[in-house]
C-alpha atoms as a PDB file:
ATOM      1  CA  UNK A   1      49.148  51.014 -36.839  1.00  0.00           C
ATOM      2  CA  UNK A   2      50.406  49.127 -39.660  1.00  0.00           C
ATOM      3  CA  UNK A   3      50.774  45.851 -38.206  1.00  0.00           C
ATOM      4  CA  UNK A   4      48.322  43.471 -36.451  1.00  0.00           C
ATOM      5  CA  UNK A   5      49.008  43.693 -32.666  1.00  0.00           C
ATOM      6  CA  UNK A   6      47.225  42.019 -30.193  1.00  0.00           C
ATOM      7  CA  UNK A   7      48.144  43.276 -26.587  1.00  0.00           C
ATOM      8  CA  UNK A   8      47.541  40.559 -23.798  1.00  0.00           C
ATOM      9  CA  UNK A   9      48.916  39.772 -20.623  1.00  0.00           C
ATOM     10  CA  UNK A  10      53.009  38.997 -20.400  1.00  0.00           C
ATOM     11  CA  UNK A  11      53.161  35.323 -19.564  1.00  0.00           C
ATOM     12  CA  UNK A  12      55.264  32.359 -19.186  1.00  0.00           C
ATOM     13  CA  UNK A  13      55.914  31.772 -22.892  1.00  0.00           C
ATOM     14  CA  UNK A  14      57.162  35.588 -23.998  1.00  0.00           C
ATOM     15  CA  UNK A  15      59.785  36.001 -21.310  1.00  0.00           C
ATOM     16  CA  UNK A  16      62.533  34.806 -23.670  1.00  0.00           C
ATOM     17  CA  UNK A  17      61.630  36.890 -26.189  1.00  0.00           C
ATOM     18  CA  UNK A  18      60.913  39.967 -23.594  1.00  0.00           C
ATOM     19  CA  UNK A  19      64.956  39.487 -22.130  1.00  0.00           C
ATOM     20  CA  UNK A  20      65.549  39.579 -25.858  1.00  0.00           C
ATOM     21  CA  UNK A  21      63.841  42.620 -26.247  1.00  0.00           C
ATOM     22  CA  UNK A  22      65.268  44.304 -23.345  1.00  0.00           C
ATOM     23  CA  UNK A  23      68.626  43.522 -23.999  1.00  0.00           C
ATOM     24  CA  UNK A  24      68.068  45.177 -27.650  1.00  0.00           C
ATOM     25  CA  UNK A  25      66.662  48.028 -26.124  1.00  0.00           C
ATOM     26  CA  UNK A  26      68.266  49.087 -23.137  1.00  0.00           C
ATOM     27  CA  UNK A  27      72.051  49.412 -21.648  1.00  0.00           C
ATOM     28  CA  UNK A  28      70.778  48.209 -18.357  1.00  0.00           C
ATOM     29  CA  UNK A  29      68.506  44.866 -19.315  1.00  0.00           C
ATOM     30  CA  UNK A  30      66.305  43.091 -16.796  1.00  0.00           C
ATOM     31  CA  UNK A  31      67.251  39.497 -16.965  1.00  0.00           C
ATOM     32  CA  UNK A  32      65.379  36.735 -17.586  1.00  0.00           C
ATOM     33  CA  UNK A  33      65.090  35.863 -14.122  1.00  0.00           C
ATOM     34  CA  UNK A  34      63.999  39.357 -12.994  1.00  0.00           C
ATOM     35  CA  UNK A  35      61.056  39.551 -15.745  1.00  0.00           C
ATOM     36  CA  UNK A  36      60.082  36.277 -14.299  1.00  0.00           C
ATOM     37  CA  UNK A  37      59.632  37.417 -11.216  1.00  0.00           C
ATOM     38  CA  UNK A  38      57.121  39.939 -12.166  1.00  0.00           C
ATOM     39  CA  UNK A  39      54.304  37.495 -13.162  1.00  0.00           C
ATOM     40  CA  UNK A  40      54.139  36.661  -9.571  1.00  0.00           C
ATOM     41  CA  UNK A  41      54.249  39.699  -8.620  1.00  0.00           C
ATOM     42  CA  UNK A  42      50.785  41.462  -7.037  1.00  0.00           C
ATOM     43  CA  UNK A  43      51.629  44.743  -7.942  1.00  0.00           C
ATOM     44  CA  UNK A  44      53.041  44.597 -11.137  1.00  0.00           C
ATOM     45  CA  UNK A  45      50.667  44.813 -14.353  1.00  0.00           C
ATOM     46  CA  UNK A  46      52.818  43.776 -17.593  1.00  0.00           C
ATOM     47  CA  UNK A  47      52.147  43.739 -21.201  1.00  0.00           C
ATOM     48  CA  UNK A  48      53.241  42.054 -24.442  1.00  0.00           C
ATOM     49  CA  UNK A  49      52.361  43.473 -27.923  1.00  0.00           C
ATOM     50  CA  UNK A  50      52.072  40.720 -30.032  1.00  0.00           C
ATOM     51  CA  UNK A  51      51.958  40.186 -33.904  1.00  0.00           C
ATOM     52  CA  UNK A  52      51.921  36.638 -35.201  1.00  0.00           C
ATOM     53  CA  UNK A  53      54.706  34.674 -33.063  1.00  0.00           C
ATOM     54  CA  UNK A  54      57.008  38.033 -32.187  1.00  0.00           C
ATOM     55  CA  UNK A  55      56.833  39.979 -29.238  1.00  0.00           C
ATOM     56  CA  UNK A  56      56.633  43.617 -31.111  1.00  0.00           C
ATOM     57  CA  UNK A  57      57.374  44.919 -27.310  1.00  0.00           C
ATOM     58  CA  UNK A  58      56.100  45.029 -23.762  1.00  0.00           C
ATOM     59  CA  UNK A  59      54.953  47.350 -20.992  1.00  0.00           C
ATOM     60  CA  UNK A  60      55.602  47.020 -17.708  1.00  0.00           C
ATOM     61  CA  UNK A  61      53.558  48.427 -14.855  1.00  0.00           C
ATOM     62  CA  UNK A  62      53.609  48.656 -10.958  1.00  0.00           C
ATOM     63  CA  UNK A  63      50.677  49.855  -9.493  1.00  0.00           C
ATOM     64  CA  UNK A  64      51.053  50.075  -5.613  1.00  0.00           C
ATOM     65  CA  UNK A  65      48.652  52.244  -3.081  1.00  0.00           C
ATOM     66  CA  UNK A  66      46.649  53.937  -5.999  1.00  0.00           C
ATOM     67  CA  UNK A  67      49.680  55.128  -8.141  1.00  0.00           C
ATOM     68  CA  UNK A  68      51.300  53.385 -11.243  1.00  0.00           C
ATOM     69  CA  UNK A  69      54.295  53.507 -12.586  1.00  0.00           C
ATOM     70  CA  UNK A  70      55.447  52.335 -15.882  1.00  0.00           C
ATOM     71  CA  UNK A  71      59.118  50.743 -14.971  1.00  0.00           C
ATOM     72  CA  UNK A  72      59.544  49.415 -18.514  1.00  0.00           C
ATOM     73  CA  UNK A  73      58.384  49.878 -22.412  1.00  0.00           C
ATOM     74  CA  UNK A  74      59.981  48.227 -24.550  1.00  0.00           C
ATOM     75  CA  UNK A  75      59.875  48.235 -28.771  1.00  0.00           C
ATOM     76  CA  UNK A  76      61.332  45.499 -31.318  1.00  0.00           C
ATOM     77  CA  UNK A  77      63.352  47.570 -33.478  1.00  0.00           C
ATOM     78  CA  UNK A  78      61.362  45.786 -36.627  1.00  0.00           C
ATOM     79  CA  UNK A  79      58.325  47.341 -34.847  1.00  0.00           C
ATOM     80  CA  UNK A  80      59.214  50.770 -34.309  1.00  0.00           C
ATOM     81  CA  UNK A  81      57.113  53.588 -35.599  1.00  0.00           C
ATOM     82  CA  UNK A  82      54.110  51.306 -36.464  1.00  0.00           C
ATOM     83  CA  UNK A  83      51.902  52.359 -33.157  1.00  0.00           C
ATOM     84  CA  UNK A  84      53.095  49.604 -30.920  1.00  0.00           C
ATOM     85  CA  UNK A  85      54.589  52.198 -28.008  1.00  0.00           C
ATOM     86  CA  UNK A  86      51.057  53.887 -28.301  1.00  0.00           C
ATOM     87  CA  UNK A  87      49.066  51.093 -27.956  1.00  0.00           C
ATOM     88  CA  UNK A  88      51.044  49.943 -24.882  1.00  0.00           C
ATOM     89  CA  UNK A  89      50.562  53.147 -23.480  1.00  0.00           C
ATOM     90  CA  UNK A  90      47.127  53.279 -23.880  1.00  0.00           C
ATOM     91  CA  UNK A  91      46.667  49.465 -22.362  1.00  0.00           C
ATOM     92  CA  UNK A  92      48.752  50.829 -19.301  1.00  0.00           C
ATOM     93  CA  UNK A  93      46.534  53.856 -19.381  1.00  0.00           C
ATOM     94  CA  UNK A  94      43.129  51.703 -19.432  1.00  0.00           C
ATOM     95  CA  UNK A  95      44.480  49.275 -16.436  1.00  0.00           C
ATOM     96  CA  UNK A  96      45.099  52.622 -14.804  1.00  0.00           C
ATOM     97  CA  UNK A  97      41.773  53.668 -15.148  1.00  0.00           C
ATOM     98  CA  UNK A  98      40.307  50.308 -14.307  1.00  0.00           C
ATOM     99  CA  UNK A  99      42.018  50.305 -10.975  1.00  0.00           C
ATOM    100  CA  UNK A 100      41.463  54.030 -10.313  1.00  0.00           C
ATOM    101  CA  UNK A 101      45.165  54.756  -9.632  1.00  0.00           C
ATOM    102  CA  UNK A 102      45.772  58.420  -9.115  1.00  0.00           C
ATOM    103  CA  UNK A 103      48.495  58.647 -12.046  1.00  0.00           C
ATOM    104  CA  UNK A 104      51.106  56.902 -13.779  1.00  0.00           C
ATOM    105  CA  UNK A 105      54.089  58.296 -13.985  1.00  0.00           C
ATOM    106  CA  UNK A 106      57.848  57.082 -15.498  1.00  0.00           C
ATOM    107  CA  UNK A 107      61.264  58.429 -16.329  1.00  0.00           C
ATOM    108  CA  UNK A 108      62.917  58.663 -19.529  1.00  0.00           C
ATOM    109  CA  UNK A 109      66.370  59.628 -21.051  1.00  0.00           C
ATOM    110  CA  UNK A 110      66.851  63.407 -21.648  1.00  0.00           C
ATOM    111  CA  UNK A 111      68.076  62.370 -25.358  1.00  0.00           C
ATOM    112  CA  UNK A 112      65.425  60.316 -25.967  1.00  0.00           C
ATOM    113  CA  UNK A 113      62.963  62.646 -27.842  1.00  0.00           C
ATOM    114  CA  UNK A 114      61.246  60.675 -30.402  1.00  0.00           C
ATOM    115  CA  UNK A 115      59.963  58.457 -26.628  1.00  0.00           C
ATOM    116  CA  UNK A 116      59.077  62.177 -25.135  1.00  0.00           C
ATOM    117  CA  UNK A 117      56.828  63.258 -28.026  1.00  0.00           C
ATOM    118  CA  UNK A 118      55.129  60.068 -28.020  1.00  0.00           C
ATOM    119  CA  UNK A 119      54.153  60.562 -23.994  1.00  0.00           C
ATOM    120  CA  UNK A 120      52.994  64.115 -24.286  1.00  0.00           C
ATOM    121  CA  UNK A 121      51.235  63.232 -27.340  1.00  0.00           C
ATOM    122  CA  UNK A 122      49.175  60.929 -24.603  1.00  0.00           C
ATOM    123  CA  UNK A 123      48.464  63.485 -22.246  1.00  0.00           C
ATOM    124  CA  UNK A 124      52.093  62.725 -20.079  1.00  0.00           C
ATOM    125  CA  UNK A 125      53.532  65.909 -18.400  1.00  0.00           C
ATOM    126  CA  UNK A 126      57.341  66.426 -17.530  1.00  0.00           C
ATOM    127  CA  UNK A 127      56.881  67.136 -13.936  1.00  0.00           C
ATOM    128  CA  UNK A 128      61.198  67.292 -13.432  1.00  0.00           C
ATOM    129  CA  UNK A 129      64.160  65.309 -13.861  1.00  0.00           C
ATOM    130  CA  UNK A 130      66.040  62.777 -12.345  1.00  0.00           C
ATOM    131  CA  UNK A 131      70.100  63.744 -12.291  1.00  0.00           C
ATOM    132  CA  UNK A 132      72.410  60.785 -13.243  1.00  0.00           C
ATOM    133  CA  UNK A 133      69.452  58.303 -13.467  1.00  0.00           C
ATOM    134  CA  UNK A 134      70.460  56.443 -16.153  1.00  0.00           C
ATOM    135  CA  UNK A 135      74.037  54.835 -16.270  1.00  0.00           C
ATOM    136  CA  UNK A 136      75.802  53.421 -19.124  1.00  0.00           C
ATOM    137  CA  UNK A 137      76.150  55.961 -20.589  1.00  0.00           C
ATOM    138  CA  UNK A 138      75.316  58.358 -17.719  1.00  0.00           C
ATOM    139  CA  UNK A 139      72.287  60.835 -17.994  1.00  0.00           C
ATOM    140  CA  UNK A 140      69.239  62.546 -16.726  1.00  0.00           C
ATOM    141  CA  UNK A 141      65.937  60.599 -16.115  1.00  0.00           C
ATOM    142  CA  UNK A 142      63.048  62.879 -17.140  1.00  0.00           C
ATOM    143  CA  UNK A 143      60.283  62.463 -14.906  1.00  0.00           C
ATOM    144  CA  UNK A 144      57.010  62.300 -16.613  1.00  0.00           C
ATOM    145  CA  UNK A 145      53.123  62.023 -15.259  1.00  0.00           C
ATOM    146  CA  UNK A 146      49.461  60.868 -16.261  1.00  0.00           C
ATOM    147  CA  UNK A 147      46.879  62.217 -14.077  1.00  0.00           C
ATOM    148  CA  UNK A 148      43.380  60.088 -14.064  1.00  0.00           C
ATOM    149  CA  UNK A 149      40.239  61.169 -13.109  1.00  0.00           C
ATOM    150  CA  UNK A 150      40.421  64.480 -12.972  1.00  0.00           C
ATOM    151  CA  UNK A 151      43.400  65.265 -10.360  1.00  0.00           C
ATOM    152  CA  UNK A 152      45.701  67.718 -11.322  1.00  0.00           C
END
């Protein structure tokens, strides 16, 4: 990584910049609202990547009855290719681990293959695909899995 990034717990003061980032990022943004939401939420484990005052990106993670799954991960385009994605993956990967959740799993876009390297570089699977997931545009949700502790 060629960038100093701390990864700590989303909170109250990076939800502006994490409806920023999702709005960048994706065609379908959480809002503001929805993002705040999740800090109350039991279940859900999120992540910023920092680097001085800018959110480099964030993970988001719902663990419920032993299983985890990463809803959102999300890169600053400034930040790209430097590691950040990785080590957000890896935090999500150590709270999985922590909390002995059977796997984490998550979808991605069929054209997004610089984001599909990167998970089966990390041990991720493709386990299937989701027809029509996505909208705007329209397109396949690849399904893919992290097993923990030894499950198959």
């Amino acid at each position: 990584m060629s960038v100093k990034i701390i990864i700590e717990p989303l909170a109250e003061r990076h939800l502006a910049q994490a409806a920023q980032l999702e709005r960048e990022c994706f065609s379908d943004p959480w809002s503001l609202e929805g993002l705040r939401a999740e800090l109350t939420n039991p279940n859900a484990r999120f992540l910023a990547a920092v680097s001085g005052e800018a959110m480099a990106g964030y993970l988001g993670l719902h663990a419920v009855c032993g299983e985890g799954y990463i809803a959102n991960l999300a890169v600053a385009p400034a930040f790209r290719r430097q590691g950040v994605a990785r080590a957000l993956l890896r935090a999500g990967a150590e709270i999985a681990e922590k909390e002995k959740l059977e796997f984490l799993s998550l979808e991605v876009r069929t054209s997004n293959l610089p984001a599909r390297r990167l998970y089966e570089s990390e041990g991720y699977v493709h386990i299937g695909a989701r027809p029509g997931f996505y909208t705007n545009p329209r397109e396949d949700g690849e399904i893919y899995t992290k097993r923990f502790g030894g499950s198959l």
